[in-house]
Protein backbone atom coordinates (compact mmCIF):
# COMPACT_ATOMS: atom_id res chain seq x y z
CA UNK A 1 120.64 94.37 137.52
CA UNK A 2 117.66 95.18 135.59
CA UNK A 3 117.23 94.81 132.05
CA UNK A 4 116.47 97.80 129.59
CA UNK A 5 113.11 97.65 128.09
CA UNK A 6 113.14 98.16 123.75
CA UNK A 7 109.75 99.59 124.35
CA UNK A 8 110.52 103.60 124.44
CA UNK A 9 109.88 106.98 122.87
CA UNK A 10 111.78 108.50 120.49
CA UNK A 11 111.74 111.98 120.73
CA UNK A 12 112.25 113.20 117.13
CA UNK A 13 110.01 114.35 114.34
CA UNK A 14 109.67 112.31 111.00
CA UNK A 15 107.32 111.21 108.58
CA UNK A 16 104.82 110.00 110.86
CA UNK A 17 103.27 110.39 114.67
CA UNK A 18 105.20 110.07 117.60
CA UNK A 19 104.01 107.01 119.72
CA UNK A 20 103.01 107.84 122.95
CA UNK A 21 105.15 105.56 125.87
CA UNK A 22 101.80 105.60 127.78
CA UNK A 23 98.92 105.58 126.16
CA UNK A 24 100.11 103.44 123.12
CA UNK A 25 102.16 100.90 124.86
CA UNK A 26 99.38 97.77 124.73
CA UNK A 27 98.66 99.38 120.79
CA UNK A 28 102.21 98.77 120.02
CA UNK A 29 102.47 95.69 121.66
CA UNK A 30 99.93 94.05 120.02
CA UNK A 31 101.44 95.27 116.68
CA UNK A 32 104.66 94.16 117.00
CA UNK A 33 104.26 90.88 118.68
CA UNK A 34 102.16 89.82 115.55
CA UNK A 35 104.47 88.10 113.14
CA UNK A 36 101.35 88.30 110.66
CA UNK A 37 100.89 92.00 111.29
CA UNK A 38 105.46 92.77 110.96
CA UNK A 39 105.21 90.10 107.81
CA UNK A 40 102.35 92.35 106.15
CA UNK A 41 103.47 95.78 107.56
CA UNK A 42 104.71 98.03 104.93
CA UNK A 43 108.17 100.27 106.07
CA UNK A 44 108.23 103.96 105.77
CA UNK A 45 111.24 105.60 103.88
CA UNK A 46 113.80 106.43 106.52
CA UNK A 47 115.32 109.54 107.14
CA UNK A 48 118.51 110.72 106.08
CA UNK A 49 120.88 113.31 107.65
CA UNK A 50 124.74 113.97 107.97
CA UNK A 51 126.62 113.81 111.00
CA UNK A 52 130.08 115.63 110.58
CA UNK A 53 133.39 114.77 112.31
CA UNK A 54 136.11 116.94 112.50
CA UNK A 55 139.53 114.77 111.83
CA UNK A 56 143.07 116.43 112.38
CA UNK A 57 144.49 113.32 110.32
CA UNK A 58 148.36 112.66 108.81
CA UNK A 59 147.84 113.82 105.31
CA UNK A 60 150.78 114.41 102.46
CA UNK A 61 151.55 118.45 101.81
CA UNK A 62 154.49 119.36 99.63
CA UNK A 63 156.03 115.95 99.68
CA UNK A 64 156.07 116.00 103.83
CA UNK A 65 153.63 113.41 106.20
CA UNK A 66 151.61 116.46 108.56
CA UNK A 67 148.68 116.50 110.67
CA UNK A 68 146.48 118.72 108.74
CA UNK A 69 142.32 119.73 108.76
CA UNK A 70 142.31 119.68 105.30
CA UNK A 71 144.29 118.02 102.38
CA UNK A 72 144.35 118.23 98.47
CA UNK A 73 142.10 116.06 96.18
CA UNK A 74 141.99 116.11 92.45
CA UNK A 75 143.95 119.39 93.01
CA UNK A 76 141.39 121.19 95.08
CA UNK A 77 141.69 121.84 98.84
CA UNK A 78 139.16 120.19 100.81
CA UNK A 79 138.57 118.83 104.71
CA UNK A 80 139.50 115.83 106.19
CA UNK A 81 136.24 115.95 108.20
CA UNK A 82 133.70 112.84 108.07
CA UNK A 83 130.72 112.64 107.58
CA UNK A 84 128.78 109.94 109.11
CA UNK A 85 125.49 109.06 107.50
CA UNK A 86 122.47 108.44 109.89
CA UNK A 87 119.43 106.84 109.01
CA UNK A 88 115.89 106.96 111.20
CA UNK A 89 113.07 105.28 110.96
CA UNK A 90 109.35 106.25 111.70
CA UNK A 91 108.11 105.48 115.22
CA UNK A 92 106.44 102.33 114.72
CA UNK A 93 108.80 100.97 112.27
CA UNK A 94 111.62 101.57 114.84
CA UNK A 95 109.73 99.72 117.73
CA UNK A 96 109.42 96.66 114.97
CA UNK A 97 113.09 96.98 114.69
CA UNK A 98 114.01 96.98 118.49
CA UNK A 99 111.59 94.27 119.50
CA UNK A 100 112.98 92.13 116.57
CA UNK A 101 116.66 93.11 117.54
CA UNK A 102 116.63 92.69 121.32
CA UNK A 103 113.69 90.00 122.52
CA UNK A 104 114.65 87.74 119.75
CA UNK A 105 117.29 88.01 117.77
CA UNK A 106 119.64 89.66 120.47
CA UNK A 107 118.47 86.57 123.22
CA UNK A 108 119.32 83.80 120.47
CA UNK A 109 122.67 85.00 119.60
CA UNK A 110 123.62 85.05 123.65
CA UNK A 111 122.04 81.75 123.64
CA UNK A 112 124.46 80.64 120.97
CA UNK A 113 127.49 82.56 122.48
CA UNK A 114 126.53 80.96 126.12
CA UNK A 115 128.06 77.65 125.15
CA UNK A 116 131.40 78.67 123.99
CA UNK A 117 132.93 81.26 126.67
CA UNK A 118 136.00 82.09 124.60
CA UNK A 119 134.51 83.64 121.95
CA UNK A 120 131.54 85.28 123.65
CA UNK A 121 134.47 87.40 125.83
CA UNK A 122 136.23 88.49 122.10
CA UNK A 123 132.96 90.16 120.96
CA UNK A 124 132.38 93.50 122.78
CA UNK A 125 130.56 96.08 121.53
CA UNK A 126 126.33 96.08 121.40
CA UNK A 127 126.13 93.76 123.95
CA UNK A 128 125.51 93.93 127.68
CA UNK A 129 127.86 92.34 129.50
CA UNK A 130 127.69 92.66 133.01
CA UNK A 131 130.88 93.74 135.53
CA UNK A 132 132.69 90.66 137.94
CA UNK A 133 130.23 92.68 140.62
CA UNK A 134 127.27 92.00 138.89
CA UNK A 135 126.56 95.67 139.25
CA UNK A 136 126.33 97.45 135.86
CA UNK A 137 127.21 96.43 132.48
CA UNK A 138 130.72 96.99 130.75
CA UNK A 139 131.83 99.84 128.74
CA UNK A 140 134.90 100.96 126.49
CA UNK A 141 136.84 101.63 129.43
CA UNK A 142 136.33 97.87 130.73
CA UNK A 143 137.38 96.56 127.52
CA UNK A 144 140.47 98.90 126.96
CA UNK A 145 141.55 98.12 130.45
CA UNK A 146 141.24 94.13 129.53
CA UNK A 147 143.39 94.45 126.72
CA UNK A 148 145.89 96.08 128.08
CA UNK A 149 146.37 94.09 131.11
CA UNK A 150 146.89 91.51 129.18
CA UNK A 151 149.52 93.15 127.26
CA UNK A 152 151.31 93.91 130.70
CA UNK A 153 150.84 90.32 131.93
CA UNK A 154 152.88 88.99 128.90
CA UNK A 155 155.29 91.68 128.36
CA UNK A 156 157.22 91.09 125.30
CA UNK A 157 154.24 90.47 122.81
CA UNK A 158 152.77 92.30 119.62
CA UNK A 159 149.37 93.97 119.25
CA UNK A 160 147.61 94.47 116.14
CA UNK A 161 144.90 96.57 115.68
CA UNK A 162 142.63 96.62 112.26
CA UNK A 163 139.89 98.65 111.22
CA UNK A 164 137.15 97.41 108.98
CA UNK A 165 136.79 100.14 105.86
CA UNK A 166 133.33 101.44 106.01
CA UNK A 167 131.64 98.10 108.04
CA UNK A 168 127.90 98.96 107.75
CA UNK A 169 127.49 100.17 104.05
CA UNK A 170 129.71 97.07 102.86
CA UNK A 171 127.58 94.22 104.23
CA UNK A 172 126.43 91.23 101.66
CA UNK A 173 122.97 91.12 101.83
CA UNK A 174 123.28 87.31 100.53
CA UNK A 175 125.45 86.27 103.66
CA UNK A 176 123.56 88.56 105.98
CA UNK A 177 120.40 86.45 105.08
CA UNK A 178 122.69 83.32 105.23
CA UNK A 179 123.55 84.54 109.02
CA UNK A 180 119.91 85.61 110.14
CA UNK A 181 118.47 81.72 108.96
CA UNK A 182 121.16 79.88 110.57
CA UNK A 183 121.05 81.88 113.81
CA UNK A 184 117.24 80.93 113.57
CA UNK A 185 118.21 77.57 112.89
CA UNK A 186 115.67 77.72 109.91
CA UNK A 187 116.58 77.15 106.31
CA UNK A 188 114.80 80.42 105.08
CA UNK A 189 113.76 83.35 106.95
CA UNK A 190 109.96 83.56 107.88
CA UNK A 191 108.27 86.10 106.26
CA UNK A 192 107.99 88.41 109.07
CA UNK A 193 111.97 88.06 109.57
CA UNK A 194 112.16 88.13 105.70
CA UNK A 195 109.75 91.40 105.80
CA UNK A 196 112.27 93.35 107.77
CA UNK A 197 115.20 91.66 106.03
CA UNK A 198 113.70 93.80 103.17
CA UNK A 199 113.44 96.64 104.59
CA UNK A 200 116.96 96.99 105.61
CA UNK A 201 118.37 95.58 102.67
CA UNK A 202 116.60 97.66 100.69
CA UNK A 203 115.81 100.73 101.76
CA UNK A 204 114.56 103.82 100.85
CA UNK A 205 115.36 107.40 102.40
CA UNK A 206 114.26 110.86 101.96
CA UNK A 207 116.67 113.78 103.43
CA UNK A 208 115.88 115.57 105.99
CA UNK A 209 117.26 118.46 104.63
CA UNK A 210 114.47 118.54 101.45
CA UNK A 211 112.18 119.77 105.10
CA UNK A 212 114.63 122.85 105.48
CA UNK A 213 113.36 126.21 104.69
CA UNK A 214 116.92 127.25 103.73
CA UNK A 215 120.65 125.47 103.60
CA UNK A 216 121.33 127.32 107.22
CA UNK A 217 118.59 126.76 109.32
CA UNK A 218 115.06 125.25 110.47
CA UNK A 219 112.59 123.54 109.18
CA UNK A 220 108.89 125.49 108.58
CA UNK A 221 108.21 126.16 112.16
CA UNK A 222 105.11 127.99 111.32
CA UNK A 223 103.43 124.64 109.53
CA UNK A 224 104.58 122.50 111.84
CA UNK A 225 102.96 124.39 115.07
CA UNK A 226 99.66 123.68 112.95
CA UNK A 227 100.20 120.65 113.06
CA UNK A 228 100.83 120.71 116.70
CA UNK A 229 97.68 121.98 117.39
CA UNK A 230 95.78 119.72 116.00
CA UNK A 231 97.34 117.02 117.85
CA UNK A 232 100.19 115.59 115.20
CA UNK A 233 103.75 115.70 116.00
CA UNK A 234 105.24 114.86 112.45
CA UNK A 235 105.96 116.85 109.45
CA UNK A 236 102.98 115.73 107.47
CA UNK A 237 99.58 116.03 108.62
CA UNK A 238 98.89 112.02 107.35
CA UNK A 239 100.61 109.66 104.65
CA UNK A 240 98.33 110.92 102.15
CA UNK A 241 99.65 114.62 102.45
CA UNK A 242 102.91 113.09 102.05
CA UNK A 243 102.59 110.73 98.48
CA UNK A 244 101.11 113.84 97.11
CA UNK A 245 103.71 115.79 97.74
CA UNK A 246 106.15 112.79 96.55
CA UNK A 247 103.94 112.77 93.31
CA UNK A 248 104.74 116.66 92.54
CA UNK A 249 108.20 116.59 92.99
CA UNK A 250 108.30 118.35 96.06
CA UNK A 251 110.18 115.70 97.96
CA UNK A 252 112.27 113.08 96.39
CA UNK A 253 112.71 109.29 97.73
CA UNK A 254 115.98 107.84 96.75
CA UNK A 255 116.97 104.52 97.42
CA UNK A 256 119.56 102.10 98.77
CA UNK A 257 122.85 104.18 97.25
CA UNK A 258 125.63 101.48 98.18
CA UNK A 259 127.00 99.14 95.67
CA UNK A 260 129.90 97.20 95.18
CA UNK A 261 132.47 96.80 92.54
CA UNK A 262 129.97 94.53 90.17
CA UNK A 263 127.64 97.18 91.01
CA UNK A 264 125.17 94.95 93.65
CA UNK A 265 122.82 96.27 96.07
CA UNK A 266 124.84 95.97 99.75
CA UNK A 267 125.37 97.66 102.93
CA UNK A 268 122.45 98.22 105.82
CA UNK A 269 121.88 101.66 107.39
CA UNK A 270 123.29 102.90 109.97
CA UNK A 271 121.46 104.19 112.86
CA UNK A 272 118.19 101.50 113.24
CA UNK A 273 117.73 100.24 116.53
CA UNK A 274 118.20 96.19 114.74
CA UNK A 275 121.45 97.55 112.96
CA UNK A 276 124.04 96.77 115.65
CA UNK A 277 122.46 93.33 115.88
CA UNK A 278 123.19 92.78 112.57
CA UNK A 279 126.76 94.10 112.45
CA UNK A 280 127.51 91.83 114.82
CA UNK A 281 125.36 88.88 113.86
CA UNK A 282 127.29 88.93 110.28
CA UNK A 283 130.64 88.70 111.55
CA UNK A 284 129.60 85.57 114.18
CA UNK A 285 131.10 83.58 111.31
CA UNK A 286 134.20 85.28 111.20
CA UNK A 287 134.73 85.47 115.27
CA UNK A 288 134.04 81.92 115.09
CA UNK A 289 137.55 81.23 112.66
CA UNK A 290 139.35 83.70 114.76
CA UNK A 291 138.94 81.87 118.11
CA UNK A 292 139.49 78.82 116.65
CA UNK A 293 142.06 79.22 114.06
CA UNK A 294 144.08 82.29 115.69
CA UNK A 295 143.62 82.06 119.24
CA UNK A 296 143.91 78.36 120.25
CA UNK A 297 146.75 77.18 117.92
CA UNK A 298 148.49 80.56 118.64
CA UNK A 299 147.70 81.61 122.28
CA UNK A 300 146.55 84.51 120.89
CA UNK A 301 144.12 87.25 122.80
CA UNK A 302 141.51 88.18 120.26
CA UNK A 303 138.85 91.44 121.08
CA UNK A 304 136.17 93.13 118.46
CA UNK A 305 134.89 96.18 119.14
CA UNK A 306 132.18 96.60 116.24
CA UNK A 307 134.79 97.30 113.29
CA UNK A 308 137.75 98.01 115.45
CA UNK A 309 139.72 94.18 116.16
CA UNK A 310 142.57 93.95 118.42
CA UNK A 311 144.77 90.51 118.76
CA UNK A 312 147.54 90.36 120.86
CA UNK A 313 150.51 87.40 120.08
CA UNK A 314 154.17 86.65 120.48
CA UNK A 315 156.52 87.91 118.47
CA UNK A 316 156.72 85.05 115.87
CA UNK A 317 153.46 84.75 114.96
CA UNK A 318 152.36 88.53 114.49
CA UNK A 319 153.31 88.67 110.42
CA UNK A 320 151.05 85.21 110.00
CA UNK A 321 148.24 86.19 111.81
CA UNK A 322 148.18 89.95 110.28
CA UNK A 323 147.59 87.85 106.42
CA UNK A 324 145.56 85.48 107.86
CA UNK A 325 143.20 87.86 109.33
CA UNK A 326 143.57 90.13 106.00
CA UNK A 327 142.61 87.02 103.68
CA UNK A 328 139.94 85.68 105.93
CA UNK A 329 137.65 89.47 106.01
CA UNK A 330 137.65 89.13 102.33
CA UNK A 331 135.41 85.77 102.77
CA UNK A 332 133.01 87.97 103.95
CA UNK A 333 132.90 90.82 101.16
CA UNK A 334 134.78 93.03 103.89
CA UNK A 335 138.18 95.02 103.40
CA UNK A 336 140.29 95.87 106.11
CA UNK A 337 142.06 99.86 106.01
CA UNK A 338 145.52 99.99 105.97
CA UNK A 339 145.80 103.64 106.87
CA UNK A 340 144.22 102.20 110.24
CA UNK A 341 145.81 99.02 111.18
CA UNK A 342 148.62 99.68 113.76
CA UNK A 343 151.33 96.98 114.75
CA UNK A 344 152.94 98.05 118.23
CA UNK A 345 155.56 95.98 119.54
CA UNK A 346 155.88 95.56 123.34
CA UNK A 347 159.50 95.08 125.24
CA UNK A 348 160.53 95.32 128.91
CA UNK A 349 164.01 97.33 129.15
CA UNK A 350 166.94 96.93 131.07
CA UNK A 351 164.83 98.28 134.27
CA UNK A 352 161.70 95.84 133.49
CA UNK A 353 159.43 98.47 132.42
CA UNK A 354 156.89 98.09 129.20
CA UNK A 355 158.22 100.23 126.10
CA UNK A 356 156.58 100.06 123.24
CA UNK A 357 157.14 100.76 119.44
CA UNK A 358 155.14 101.19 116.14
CA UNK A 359 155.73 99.60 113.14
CA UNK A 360 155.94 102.56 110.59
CA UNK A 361 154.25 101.31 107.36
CA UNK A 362 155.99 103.64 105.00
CA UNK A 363 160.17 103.38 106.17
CA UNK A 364 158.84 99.55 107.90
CA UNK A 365 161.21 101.20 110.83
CA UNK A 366 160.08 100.69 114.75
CA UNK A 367 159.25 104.36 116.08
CA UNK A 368 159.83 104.10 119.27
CA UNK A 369 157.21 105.35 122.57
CA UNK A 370 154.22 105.56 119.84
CA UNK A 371 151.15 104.50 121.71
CA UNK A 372 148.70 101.27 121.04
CA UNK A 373 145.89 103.49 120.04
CA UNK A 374 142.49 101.49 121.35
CA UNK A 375 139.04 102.04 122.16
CA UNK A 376 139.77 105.62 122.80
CA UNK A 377 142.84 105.25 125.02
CA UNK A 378 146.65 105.41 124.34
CA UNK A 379 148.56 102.59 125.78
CA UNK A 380 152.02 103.39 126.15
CA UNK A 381 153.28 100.17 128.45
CA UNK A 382 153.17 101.45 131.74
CA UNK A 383 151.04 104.37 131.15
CA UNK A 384 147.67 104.92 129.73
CA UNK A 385 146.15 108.31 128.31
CA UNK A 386 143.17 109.71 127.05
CA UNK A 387 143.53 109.90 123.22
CA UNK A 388 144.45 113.05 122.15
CA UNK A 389 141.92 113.60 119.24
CA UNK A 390 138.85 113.05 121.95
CA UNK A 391 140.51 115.66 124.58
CA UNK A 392 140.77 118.40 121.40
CA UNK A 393 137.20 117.62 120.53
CA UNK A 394 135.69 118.22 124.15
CA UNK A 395 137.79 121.17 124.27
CA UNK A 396 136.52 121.96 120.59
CA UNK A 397 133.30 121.71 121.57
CA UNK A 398 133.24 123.48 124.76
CA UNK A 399 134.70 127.02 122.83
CA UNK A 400 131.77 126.02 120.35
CA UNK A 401 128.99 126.05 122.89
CA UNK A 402 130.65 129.21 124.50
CA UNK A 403 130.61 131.24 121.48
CA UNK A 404 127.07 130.17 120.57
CA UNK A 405 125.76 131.37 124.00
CA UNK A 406 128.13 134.86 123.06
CA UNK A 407 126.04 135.19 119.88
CA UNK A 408 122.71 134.70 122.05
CA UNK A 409 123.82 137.53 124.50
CA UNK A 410 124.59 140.03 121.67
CA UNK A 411 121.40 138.93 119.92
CA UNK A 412 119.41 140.20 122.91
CA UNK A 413 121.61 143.16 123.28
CA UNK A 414 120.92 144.57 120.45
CA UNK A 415 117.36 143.45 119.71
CA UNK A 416 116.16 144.33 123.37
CA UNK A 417 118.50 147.36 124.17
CA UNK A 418 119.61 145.61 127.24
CA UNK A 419 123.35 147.12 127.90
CA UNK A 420 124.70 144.09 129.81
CA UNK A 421 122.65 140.83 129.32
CA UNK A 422 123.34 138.43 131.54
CA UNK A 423 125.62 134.90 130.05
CA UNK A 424 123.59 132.08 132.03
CA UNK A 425 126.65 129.70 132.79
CA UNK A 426 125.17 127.04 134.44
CA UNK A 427 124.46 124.86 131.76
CA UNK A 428 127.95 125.70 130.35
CA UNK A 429 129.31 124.43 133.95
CA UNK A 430 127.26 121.17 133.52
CA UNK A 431 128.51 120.67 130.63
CA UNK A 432 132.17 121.50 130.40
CA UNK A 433 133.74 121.68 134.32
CA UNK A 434 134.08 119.59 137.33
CA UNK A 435 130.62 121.23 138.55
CA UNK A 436 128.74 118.69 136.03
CA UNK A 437 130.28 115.26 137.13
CA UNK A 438 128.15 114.13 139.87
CA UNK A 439 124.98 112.50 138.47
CA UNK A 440 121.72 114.40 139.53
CA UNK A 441 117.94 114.87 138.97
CA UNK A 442 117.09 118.23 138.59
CA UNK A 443 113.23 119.72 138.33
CA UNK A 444 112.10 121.27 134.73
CA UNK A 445 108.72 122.58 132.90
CA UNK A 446 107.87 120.43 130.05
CA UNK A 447 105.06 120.36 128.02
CA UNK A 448 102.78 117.96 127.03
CA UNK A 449 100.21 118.30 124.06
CA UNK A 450 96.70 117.65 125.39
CA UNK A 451 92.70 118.29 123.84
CA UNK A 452 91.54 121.19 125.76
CA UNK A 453 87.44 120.52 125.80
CA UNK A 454 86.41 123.84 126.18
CA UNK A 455 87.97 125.28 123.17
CA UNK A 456 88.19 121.70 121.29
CA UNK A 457 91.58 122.07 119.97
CA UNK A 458 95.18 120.24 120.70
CA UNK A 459 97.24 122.48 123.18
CA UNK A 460 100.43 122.24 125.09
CA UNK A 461 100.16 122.20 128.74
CA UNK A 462 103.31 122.77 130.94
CA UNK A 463 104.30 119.98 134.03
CA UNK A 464 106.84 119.40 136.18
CA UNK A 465 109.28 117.15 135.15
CA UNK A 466 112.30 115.56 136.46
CA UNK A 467 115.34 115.29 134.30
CA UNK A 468 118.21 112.75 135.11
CA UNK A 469 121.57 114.30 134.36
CA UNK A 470 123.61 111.35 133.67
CA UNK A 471 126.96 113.37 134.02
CA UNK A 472 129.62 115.35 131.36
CA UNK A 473 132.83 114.11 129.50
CA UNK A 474 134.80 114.84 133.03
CA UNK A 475 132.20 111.96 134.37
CA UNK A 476 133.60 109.26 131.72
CA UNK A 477 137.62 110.97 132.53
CA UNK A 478 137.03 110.50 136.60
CA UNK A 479 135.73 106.65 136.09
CA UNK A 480 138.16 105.96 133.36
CA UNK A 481 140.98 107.43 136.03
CA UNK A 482 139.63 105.54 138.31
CA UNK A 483 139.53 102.20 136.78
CA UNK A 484 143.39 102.34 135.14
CA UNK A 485 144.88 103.80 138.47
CA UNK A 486 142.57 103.27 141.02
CA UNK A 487 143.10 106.20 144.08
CA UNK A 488 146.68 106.98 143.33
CA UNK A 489 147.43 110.25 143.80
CA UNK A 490 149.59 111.34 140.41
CA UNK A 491 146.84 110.01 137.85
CA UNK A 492 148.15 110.88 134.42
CA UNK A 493 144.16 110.59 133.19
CA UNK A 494 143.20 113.07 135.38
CA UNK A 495 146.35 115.49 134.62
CA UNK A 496 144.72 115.37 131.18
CA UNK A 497 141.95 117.77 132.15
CA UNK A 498 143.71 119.69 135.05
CA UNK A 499 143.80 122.90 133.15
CA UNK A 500 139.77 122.16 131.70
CA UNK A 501 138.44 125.42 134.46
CA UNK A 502 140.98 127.29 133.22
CA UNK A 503 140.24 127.44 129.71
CA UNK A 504 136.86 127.29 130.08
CA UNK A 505 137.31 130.69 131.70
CA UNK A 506 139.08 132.18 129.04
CA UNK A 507 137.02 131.11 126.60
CA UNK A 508 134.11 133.11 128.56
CA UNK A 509 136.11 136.22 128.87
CA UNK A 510 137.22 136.11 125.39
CA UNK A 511 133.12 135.67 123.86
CA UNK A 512 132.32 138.93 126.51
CA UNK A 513 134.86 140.42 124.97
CA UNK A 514 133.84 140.08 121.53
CA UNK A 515 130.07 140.25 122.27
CA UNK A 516 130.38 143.89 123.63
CA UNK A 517 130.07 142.80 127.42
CA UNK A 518 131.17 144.08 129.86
């Protein structure tokens, strides 16, 4: 199986030039494989945006437990959504980043985690593990599929699942640094190591919405074609275009918001291509006690998935194990959410079949058939199910992209006077139907900018270009029916989506309809 290069091009726009995959490749090389150049190199503010998710979460209304988009706060009405922060980093800093994350850091800690098998199978998520065939790496569904089969092979058990309150902005820079030397095996970092320590310790951002020409929409296209022309794809022409504008006012830097209760600098950003590393690096510590104070005395199955840790235990153990693992996460300046941790209990009936039961926190009653939620899976005992909240979203999203095209069609109807424009569905098909599953290349015009001599100025030139589609949702539904119930005829997974053609029609009629279409 061949490895994934860190080297690549990252397509959007920020405070500086794109890099060039071609052309710059031995530049960048040379830059980043310099620990004198990464220990001098100063980091660019990174760039901050929002990304919302919609939650249809238990909330209290009226004295009742509901599922609900919204709920009250300090008497006001307000939604349940999330919204995840993302951080970028310029081009160059972000190839510093991934060369520092996967050729060494990333090789040392799977150096490490090569000598003790146990607890390099627990840790799951930002690694690349590869299949028993050898031919591709594992995913969610692998790693759902694991933990339940081991819930099946030992029948009566208990599974806990907790959920580490906001992982990435609660970090400890001290024990972070602690972490990073030891995994080194140095007593202090080297400065280049130290350099981007710094950097993601702390940070500074600007918002990407301070670029916006308004709250609604784009950025100043009109500026940033200029810029295009003359050969710069970033929203400043050079760095000094952008301190003067920092010294007016015009854009504001802000820096590392996240603080603790005695009001210390912590957390990392999310969204760096070094800040899964260090998730994971951090906790190394704390996967360590687990395997060898949970697992071995207890015969315990342990599994983290970034913040998301599943153990599975007998019966007699569970309540120990729940406060040991509460207790220990506070070593490490962490908190687990009680909202989120789920205790299932798993029996075999009178006809040996898996049932299980949640532990309600509230009445601390068993509610019985209330799935293991995992990974994004519902594990029922002798059935497992898409979860619920990811089905609603595709479907969410798929009226979302429907209506959007609608809008597009009346747009042109009534700017171009065209009675019935035409609703291209074949990127809606891709995208939402069984017509997208198959992975294909298909043949596009791009455009590339290049200097046009006899003019002398920076132009875009169009090119064929071939575009992988790696596949739709119903892709990652077929393999993840596949994998819990093989060829078998009634698959509950795929029973899921059955009806997905037939909604996506409706959806289409219903957007004609409204659009003026007939």
């Amino acid at each position: 199986m061949q490895e994934k290069s860190w080297f690549k091009g990252r397509g959007y726009l920020h405070l500086t030039q794109k890099i060039n995959p071609l052309s710059q490749k031995a530049e960048v090389f040379g830059k980043v494989k310099n620990p004198d150049f990464v220990a001098r190199h100063a980091f660019f503010p990174l760039l901050f945006k929002t990304m919302p998710q919609r939650r249809y979460k238990k909330v209290k209304k009226d004295g009742q437990i509901v599922r609900s988009h919204t709920e009250v706060k300090n008497g006001k009405v307000v939604s349940t959504k999330k919204l995840r922060p993302i951080l970028m980093a310029t081009h160059i800093d972000s190839q510093i980043y991934a060369y520092y994350s996967n050729e060494i850091l990333q090789k040392q800690y799977e150096a490490y985690l090569k000598n003790y098998p146990e607890l390099s199978a627990s840790i799951c998520a930002y690694r690349r593990m590869p299949t028993a065939d050898g031919l591709r790496n594992k995913s969610n569904i692998d790693f759902a599929k694991e933990c339940f089969d081991e819930i099946k092979q030992r029948g009566d058990c208990v599974a806990l699942a907790f959920d580490i309150e906001n992982f990435f902005p609660s970090l400890d820079h001290k024990l972070l640094k602690k972490a990073w030397a030891k995994l080194l095996e140095k007593k202090n970092l080297p400065p280049d190591h130290y350099n981007i320590f710094t950097s993601v310790t702390n940070f500074s951002y600007i918002r990407l919405d301070s670029f916006r020409t308004n709250k609604k929409g784009g950025f100043d296209e009109k500026y940033l074609a200029k810029l295009r022309k003359n050969g710069v794809q970033a929203f400043f022409e050079n760095p000094k275009e952008l301190r003067e504008k920092i010294k007016a006012g015009e854009i504001r830097i802000y820096k590392n918001q996240y603080h603790n209760e005695k009001n210390q600098i912590i957390g990392i950003p999310q969204g760096l291509p070094i800040s899964a590393m260090l998730a994971n690096l951090y906790l190394l510590a704390f996967d360590e006690y687990i395997v060898n104070e949970i697992v071995k005395p207890f015969h315990a199955f342990y599994r983290r998935y970034s913040d998301d840790i599943l153990i599975v235990c007998d019966k007699t153990n569970y309540q120990n194990i729940q406060t040991s693992i509460i207790n220990k996460i506070e070593d490490f300046c962490l908190k687990i959410s009680a909202p989120k941790t789920e205790v299932c209990i798993f029996e075999k009936n009178t006809e040996d079949k898996l049932q299980v039961s949640r532990l309600d926190k509230a009445s601390e009653m068993l509610k019985p058939n209330v799935p293991l939620i995992y990974l994004g899976f519902e594990f029922y005992g002798e059935k497992t199910l898409l979860k619920s909240a990811n089905l609603a979203r595709f479907y969410r999203e798929m009226k979302g992209a429907v209506k959007t095209k609608a809008r597009r069609i009346k747009h042109i109807k009534e700017k171009e006077l065209v009675e019935n424009p035409p609703l291209f569905k074949r990127k809606l098909y891709r995208l939402y139907s069984y017509k997208g599953i198959k992975k294909r290349k298909y043949e596009v015009t791009a455009h590339k900018l290049s200097f046009d001599e006899t003019i002398r100025e920076w132009k875009y030139v169009p090119y064929p270009r071939k575009i992988k589609f790696r596949g739709n949702y119903l892709s990652y539904v077929d393999r993840a029916a596949k994998a819990f119930y093989g060829e078998e005829k009634h698959n509950p997974i795929k029973r899921q989506v059955r009806k997905h053609w037939k909604i996506l029609q409706k959806a289409i009629k219903k957007r004609i309809s409204c659009a003026g279409i007939t």
